[in-house]
Protein backbone atom coordinates (compact mmCIF):
# COMPACT_ATOMS: atom_id res chain seq x y z
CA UNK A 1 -7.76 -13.36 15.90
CA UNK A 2 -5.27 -14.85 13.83
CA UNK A 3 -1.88 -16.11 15.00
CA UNK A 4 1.53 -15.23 12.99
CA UNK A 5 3.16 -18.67 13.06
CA UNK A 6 7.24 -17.30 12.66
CA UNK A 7 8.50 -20.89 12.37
CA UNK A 8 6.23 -21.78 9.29
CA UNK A 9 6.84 -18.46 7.94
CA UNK A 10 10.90 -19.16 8.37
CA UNK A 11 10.76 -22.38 7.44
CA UNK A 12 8.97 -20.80 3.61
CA UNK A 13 11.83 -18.47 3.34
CA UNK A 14 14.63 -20.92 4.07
CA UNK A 15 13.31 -22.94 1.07
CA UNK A 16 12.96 -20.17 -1.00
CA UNK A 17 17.03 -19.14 0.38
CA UNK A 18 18.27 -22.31 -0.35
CA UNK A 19 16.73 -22.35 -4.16
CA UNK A 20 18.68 -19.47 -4.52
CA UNK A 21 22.03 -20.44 -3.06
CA UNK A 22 22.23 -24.16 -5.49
CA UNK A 23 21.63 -21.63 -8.01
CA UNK A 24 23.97 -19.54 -7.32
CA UNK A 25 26.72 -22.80 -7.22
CA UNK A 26 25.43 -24.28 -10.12
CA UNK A 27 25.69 -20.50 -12.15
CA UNK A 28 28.65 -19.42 -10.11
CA UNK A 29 30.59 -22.14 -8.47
CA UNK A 30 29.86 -19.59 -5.11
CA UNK A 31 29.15 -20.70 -1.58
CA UNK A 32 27.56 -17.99 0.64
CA UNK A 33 29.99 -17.78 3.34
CA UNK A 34 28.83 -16.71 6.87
CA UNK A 35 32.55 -15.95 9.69
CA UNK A 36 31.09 -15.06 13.39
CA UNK A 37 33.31 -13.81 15.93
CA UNK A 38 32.47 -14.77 19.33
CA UNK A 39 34.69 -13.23 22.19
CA UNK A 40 35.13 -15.20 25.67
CA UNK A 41 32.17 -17.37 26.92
CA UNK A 42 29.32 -15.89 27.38
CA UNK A 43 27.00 -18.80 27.40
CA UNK A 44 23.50 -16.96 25.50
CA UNK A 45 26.13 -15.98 22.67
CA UNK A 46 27.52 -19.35 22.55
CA UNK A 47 24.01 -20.46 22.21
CA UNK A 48 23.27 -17.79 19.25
CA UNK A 49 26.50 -18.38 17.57
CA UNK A 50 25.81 -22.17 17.73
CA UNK A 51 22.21 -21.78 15.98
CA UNK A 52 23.71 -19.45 13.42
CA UNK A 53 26.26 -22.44 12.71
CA UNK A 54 23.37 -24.90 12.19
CA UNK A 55 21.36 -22.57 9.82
CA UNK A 56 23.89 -22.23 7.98
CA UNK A 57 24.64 -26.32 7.51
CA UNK A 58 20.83 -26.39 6.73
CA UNK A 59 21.25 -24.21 3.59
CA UNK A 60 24.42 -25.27 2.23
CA UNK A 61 26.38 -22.26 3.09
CA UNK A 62 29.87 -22.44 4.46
CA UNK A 63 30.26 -20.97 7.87
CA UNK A 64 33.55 -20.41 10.15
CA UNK A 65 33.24 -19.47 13.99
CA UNK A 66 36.20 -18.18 15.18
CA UNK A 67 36.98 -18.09 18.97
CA UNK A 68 38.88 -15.52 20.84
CA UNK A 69 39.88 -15.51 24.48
CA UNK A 70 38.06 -12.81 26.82
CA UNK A 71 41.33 -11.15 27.35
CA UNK A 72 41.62 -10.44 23.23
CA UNK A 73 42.39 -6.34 22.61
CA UNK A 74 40.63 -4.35 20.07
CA UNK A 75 43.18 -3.91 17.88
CA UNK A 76 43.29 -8.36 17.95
CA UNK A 77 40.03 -8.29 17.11
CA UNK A 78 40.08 -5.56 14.55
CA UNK A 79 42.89 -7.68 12.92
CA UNK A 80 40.94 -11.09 12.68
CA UNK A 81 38.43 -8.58 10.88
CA UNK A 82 40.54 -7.40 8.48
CA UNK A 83 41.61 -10.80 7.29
CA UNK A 84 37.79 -11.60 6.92
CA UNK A 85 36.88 -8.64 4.60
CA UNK A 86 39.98 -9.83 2.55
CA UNK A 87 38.25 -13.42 2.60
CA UNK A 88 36.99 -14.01 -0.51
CA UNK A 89 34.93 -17.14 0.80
CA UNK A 90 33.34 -14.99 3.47
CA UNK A 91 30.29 -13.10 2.24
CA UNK A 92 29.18 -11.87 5.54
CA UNK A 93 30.64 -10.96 8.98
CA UNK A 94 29.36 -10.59 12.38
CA UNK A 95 30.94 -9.97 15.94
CA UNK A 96 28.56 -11.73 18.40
CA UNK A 97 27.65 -8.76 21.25
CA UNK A 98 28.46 -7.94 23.40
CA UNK A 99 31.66 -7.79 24.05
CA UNK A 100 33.12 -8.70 27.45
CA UNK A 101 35.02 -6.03 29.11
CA UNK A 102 34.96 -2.32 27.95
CA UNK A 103 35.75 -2.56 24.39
CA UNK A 104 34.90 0.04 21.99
CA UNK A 105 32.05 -1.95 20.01
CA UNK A 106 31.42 0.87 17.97
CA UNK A 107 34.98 1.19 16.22
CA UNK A 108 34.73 -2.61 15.69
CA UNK A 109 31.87 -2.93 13.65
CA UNK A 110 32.88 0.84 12.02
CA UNK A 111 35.61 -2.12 10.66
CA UNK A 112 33.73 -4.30 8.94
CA UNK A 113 33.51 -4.00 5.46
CA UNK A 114 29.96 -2.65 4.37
CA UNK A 115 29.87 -5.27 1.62
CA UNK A 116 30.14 -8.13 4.30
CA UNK A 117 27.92 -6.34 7.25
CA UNK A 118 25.14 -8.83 7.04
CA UNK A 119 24.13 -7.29 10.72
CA UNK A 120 23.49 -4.01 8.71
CA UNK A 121 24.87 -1.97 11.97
CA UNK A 122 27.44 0.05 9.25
CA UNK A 123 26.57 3.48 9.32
CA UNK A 124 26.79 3.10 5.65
CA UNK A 125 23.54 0.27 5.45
CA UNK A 126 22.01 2.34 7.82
CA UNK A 127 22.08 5.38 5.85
CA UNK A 128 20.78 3.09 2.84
CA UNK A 129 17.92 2.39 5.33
CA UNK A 130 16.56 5.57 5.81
CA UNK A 131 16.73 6.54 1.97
CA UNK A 132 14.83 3.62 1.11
CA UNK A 133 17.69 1.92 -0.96
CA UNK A 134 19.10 -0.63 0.51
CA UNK A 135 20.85 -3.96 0.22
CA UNK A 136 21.06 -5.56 3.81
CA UNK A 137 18.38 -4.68 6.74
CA UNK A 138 18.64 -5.28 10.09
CA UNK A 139 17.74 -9.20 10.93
CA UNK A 140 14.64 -8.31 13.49
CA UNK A 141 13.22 -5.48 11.75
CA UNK A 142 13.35 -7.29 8.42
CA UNK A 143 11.93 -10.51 10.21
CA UNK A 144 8.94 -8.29 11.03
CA UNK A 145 8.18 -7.04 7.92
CA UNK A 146 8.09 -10.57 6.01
CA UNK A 147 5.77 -11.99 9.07
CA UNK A 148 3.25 -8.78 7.84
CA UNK A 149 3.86 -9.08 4.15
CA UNK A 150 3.64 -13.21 4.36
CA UNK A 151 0.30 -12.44 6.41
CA UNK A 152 -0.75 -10.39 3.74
CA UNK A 153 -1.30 -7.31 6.10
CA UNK A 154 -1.37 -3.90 4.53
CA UNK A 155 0.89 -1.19 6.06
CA UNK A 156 0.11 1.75 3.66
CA UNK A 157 -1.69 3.99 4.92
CA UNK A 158 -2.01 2.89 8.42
CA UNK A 159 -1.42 3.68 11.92
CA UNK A 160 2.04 2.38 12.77
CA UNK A 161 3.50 2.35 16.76
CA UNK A 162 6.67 1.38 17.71
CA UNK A 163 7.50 0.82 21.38
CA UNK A 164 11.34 1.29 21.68
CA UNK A 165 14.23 3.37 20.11
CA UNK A 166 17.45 0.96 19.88
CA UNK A 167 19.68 0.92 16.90
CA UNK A 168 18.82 -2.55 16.09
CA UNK A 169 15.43 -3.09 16.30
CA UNK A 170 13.39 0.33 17.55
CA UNK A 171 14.78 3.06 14.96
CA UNK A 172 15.17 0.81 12.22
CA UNK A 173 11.92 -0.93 12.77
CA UNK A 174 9.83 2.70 12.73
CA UNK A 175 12.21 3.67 9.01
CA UNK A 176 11.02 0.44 7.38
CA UNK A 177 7.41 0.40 8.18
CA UNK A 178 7.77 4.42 7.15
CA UNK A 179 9.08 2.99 3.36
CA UNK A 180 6.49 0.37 3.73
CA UNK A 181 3.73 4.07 3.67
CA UNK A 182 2.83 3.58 7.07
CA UNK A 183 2.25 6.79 9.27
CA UNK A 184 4.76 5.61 12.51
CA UNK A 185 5.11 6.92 15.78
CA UNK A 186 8.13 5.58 17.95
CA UNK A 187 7.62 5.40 21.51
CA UNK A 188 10.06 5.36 24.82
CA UNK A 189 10.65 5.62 28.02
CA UNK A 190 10.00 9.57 27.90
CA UNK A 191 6.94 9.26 25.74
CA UNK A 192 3.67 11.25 27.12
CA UNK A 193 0.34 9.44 27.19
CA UNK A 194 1.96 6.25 26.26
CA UNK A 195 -1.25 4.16 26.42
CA UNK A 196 -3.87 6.81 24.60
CA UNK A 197 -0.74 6.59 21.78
CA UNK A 198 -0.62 2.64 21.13
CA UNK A 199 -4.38 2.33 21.70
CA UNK A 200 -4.56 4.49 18.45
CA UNK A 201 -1.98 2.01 16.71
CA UNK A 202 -3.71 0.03 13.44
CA UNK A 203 0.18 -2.05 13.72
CA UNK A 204 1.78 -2.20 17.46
CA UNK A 205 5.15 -3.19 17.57
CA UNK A 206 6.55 -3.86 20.78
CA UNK A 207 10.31 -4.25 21.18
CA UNK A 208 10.84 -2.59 24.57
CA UNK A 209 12.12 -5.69 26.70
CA UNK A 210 10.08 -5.60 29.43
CA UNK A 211 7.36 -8.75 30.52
CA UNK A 212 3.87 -8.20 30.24
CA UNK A 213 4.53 -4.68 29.44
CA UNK A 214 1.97 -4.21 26.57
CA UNK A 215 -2.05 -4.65 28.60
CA UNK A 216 -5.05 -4.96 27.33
CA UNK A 217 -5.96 -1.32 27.26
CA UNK A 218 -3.19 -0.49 25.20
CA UNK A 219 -4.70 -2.20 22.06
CA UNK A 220 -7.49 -1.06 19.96
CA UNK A 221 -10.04 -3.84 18.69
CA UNK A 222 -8.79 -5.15 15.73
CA UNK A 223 -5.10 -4.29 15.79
CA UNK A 224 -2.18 -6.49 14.46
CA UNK A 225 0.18 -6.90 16.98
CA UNK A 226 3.94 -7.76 17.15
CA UNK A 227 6.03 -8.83 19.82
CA UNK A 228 9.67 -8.88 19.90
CA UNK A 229 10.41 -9.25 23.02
CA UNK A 230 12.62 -11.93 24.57
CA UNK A 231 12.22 -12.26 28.40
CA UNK A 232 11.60 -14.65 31.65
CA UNK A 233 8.66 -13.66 33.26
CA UNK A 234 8.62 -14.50 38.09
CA UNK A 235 8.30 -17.83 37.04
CA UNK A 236 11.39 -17.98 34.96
CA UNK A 237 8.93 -18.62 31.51
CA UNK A 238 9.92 -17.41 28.48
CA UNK A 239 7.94 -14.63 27.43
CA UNK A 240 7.48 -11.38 25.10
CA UNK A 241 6.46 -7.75 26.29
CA UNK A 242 2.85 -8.32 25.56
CA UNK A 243 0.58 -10.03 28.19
CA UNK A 244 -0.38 -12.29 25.47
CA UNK A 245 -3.47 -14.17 27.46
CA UNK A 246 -5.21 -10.53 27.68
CA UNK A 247 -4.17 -8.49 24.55
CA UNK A 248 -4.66 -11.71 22.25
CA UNK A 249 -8.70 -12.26 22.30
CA UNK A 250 -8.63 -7.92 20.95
CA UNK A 251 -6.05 -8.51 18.23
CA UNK A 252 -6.66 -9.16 14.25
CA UNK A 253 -3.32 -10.54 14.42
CA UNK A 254 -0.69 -11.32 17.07
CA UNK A 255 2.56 -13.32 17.12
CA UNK A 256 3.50 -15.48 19.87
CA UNK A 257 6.58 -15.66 22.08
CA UNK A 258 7.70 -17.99 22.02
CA UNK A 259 7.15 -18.75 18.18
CA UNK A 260 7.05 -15.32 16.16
CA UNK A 261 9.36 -13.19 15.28
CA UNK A 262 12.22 -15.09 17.34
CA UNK A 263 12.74 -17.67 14.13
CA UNK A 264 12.56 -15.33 11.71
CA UNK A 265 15.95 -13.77 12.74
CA UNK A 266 18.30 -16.02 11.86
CA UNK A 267 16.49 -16.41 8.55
CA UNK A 268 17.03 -12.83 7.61
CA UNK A 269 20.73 -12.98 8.60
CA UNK A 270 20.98 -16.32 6.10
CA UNK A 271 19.39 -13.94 3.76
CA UNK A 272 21.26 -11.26 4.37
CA UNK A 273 24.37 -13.18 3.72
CA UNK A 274 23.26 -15.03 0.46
CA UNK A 275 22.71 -11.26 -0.66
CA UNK A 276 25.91 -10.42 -0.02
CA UNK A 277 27.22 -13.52 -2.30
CA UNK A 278 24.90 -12.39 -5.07
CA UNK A 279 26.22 -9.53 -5.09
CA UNK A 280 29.87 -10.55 -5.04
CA UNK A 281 29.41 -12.66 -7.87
CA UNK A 282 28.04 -9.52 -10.01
């Protein structure tokens, strides 16, 4: 059993980003440019928006949080957008979610320029996604797929599970490891036989939210597994879906929680938005 060590991994690609972006300044006189757009207090997106700040000052790229009262409308926040895409020192945009109160999320991101949706939510990136040729990918998904490739574990031709459906990481997950030639099946709530259908899985990706979720006899000998869940176990510890302590000692490969896949995405999002300078500067 191997561990997948997501910090050392992240900490490999955030060289390799910031080689990119001093060459992009020296070739281009062009700062990657990274605007978030955090609404009221919430106090986990303060602490996301803050660590997106600080990866950003670690590369070199220029980044601008800009803070709106709870009580901002749509249509405020749809106008602070609009200035952004006209930004020509802004590369990528992101509204931090979610949103307090009932506002239409949906029509919000819909606003963002695809150019400058380094969240890849647009239903433009996402239909780039599923045809195999895109520019941005979703930040967790994408994080996934380096910690396999950087492990140097093959995903043609094998058995692929993915437990959960979301937009961000679930559907998106299942269409990358499909352009990767794996063979996926993606799993939920209303899936029959849940356990005789991971057991079976070659590459189990958990991203379901749930502690201790994923148990020993849902793993075949040998599997590589993936856990991208964030939660608190009864004793208020940080944990992923998997019951690590069990699952582990079966695995090829595992990553940790805390530890895995968590670093890696903020990395992808950096990436993400140096792609988007790239390709402004084309």
């Amino acid at each position: 059993m191997k561990i997948i060590d997501g910090k050392a991994i992240s900490t490999e690609i955030r060289a390799e980003l910031r080689e990119r972006s001093e060459k992009l300044k020296a070739e281009k006189g062009i700062t990657p440019g990274l605007a978030v757009i955090i609404v009221g207090d919430d106090p986990a997106s303060q602490i996301y928006v803050r660590n997106k700040a600080r990866a950003c000052e670690e590369l070199g790229f220029y980044s601008e949080v800009i803070r709106l009262p709870a009580e901002t409308t749509e249509d405020e926040i749809g106008e602070v957008i609009d200035k952004l895409n006209a930004d020509e020192k802004i590369h990528g945009i992101l509204v931090q979610l979610p949103l307090p109160g009932h506002k239409d999320e949906k029509s919000l991101l819909l606003r963002i320029s695809p150019e400058k949706d380094v969240d890849a939510f647009h239903p433009y990136n996402v239909g780039r996604i599923s045809t195999g040729d895109y520019g941005f990918l979703p930040c967790t998904p994408a994080g996934v797929m380096e910690l396999i490739s950087r492990s140097g574990i093959e995903v043609s031709g094998k058995d692929c599970v993915v437990i959960g459906r979301s937009n961000i990481v679930g559907k998106p997950m299942g269409m990358l490891l499909i352009n990767a030639s794996g063979t996926v099946t993606v799993c939920h709530s209303r899936t029959n036989n849940l356990k005789e259908v991971c057991a079976r899985a070659d590459i189990l990706v958990s991203a379901v939210g749930r502690a201790d979720f994923v148990t020993a006899d849902m793993v075949k000998d040998g599997a590589v597994v993936i856990d991208v869940g964030m939660n608190r176990n009864a004793a208020g510890k940080l944990c992923g879906d998997v019951a690590y302590d069990e699952v582990a000692p079966k695995t090829s490969y595992i990553t940790p929680v805390p530890g895995g896949v968590g670093p890696m995405t903020i990395t992808m999002l950096m990436r993400n938005t140096l792609y988007a300078a790239e390709q402004a500067a084309k």
